[in-house]
C-alpha atoms as a PDB file:
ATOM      1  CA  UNK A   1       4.416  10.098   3.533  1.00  0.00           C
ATOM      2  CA  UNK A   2       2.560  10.522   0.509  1.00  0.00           C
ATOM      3  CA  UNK A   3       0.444   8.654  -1.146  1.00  0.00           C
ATOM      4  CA  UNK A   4      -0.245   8.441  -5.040  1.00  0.00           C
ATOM      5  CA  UNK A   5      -3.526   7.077  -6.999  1.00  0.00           C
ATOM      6  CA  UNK A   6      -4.976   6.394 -10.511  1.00  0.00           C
ATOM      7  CA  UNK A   7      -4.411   4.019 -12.894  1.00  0.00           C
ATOM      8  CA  UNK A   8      -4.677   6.224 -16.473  1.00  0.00           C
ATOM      9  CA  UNK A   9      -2.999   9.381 -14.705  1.00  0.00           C
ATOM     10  CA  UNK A  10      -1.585   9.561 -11.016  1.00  0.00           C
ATOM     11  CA  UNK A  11      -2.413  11.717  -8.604  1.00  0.00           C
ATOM     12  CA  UNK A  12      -0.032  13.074  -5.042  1.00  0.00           C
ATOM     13  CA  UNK A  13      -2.161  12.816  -2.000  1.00  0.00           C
ATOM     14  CA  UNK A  14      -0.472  14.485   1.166  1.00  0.00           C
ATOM     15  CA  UNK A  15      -1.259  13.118   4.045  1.00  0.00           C
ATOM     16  CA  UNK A  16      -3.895  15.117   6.592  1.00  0.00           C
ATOM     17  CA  UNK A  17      -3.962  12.473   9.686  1.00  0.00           C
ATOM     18  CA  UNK A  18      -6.227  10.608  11.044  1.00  0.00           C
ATOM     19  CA  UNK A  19     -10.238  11.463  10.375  1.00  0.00           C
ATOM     20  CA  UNK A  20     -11.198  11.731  13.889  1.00  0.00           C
ATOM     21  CA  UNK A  21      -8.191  14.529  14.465  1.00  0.00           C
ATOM     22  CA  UNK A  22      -8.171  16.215  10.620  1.00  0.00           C
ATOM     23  CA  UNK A  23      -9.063  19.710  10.970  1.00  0.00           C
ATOM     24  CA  UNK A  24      -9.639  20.411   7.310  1.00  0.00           C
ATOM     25  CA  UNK A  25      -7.866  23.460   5.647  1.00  0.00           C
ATOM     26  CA  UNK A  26      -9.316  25.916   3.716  1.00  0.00           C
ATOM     27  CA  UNK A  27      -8.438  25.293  -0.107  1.00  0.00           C
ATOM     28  CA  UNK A  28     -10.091  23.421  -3.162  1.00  0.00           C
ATOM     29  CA  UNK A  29      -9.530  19.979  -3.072  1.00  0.00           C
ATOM     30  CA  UNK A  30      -9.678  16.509  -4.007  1.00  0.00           C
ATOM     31  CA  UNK A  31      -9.415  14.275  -0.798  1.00  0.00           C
ATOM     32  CA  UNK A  32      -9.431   9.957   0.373  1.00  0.00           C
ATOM     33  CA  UNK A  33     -10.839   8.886   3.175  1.00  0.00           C
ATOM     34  CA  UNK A  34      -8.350   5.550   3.812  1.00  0.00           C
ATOM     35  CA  UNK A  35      -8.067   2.432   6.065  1.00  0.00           C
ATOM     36  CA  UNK A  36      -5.180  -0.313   6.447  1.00  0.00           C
ATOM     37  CA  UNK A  37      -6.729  -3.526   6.057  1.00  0.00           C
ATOM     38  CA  UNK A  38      -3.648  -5.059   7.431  1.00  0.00           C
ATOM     39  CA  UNK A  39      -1.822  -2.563   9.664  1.00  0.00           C
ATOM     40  CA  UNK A  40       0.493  -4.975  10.959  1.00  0.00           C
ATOM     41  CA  UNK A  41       2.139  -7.099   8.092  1.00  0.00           C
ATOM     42  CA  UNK A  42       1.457  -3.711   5.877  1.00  0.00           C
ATOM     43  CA  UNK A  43       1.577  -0.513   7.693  1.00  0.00           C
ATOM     44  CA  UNK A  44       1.609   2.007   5.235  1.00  0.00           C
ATOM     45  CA  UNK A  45      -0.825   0.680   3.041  1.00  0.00           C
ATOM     46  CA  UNK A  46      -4.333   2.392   2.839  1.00  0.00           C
ATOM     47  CA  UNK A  47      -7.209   1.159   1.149  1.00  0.00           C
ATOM     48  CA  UNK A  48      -9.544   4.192   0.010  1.00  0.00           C
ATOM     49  CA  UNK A  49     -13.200   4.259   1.539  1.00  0.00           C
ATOM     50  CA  UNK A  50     -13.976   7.240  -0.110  1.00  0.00           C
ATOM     51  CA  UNK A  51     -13.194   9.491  -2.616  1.00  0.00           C
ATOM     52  CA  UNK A  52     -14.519  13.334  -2.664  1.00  0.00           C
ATOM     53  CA  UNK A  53     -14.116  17.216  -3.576  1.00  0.00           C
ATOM     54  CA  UNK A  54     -14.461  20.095  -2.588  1.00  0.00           C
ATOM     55  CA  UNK A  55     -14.727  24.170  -3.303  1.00  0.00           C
ATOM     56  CA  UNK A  56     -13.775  24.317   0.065  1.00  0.00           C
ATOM     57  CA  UNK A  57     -12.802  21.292   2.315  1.00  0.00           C
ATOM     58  CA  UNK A  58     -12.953  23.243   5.797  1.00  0.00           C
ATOM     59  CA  UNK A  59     -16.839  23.841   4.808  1.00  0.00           C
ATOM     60  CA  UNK A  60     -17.752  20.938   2.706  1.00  0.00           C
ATOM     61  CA  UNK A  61     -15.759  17.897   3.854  1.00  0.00           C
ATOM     62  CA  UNK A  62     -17.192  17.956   6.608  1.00  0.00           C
ATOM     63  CA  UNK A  63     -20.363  16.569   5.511  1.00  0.00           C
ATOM     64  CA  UNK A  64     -19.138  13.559   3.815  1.00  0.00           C
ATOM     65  CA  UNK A  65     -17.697  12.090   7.101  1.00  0.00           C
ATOM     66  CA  UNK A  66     -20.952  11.194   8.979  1.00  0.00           C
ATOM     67  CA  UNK A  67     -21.643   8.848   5.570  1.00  0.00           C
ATOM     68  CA  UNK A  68     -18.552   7.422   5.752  1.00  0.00           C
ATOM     69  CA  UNK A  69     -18.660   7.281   9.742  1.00  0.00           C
ATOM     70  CA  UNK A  70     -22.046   4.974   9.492  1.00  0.00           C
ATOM     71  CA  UNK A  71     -20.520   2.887   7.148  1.00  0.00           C
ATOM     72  CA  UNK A  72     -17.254   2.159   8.771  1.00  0.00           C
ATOM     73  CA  UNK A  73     -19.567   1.444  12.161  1.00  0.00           C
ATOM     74  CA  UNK A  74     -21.808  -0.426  10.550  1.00  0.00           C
ATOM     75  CA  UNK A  75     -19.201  -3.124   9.281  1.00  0.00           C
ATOM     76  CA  UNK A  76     -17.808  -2.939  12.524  1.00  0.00           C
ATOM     77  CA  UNK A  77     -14.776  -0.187  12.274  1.00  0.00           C
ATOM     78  CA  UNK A  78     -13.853   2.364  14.941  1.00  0.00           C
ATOM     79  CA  UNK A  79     -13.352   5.916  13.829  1.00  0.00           C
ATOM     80  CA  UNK A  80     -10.014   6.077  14.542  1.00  0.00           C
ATOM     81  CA  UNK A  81      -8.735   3.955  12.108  1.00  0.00           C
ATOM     82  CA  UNK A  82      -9.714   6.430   9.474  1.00  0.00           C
ATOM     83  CA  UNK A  83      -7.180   8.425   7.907  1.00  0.00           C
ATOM     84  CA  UNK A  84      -7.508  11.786   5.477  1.00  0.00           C
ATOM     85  CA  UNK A  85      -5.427  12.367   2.585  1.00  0.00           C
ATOM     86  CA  UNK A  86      -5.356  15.516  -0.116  1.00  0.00           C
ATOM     87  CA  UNK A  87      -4.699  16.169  -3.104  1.00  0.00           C
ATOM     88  CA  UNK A  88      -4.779  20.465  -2.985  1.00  0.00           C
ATOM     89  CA  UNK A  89      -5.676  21.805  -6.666  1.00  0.00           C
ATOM     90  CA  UNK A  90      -5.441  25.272  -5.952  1.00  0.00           C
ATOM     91  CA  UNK A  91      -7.218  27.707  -8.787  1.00  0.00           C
ATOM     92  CA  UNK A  92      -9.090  24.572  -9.997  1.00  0.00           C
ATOM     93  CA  UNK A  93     -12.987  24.476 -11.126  1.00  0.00           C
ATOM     94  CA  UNK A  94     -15.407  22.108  -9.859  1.00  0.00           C
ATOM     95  CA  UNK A  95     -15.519  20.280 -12.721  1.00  0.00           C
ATOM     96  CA  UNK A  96     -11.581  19.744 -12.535  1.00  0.00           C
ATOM     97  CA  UNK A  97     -12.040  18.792  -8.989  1.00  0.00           C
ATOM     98  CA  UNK A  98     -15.414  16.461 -10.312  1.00  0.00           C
ATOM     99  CA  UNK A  99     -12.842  15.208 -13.196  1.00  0.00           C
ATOM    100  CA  UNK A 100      -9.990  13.700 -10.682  1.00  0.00           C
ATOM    101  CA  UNK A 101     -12.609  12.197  -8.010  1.00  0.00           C
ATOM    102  CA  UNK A 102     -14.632  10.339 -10.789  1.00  0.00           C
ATOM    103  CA  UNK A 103     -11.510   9.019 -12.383  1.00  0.00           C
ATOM    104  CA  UNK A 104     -10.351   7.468  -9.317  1.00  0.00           C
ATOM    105  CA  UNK A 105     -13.635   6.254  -7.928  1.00  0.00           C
ATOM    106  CA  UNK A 106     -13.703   4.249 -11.553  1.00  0.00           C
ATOM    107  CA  UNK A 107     -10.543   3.022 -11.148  1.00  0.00           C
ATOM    108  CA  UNK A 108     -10.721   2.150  -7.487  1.00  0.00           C
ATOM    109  CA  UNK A 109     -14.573   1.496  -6.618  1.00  0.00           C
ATOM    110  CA  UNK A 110     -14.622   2.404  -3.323  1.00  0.00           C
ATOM    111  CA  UNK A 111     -17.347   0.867  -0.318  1.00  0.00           C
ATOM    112  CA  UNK A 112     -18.855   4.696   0.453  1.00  0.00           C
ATOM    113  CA  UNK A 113     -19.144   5.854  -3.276  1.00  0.00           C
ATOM    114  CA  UNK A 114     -21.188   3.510  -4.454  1.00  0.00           C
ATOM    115  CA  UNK A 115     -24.481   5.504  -2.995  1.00  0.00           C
END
């Protein structure tokens, strides 16, 4: 199941699992860090947490998820209801990469991009 976002241009996020089990692969990347706010009336449903990029996801995702970890246990969430999807842009530039994840966390304002 994938899963598309952006308002002005839309964008084909595959999913990668749940964040607790997500081994990430090797590859530039844009990538959501999701929740379902109501799993059982809307299963497939995700609302982002998180938006980010990366050269390299198996090296640099990696450190976004303790942020995102605190906040979700702060407000009272349990790791595994955090899910991973990607949006590979193989061949891309950072600034490609920086284009995409600003775009959607302006459109979408999500909790952990805010600081």
């Amino acid at each position: 199941m994938s899963i598309s976002w952006g308002k002005r241009q839309r964008f084909k996020f595959n999913p990668g699992g749940t964040l607790n089990n997500w081994a990430p692969p090797m590859l530039p990347a844009v990538y959501a860090i999701t929740y379902k706010q109501d799993p059982a009336n809307k299963p497939k449903a995700h609302t982002v947490l998180y938006f980010g990029q990366a050269d390299d996801l198996s090296q640099q995702a990696l450190r976004s998820h303790n942020h995102v970890l605190d906040f979700w246990a702060n407000n009272g969430g349990d790791e595994s209801e955090l899910f991973v999807f990607i949006l590979a842009m193989p061949d891309s530039t950072r600034w490609e990469r920086a284009s995409v994840q600003e775009q959607l966390v302006s459109e979408y304002n999500p909790d952990c991009n805010r600081y």
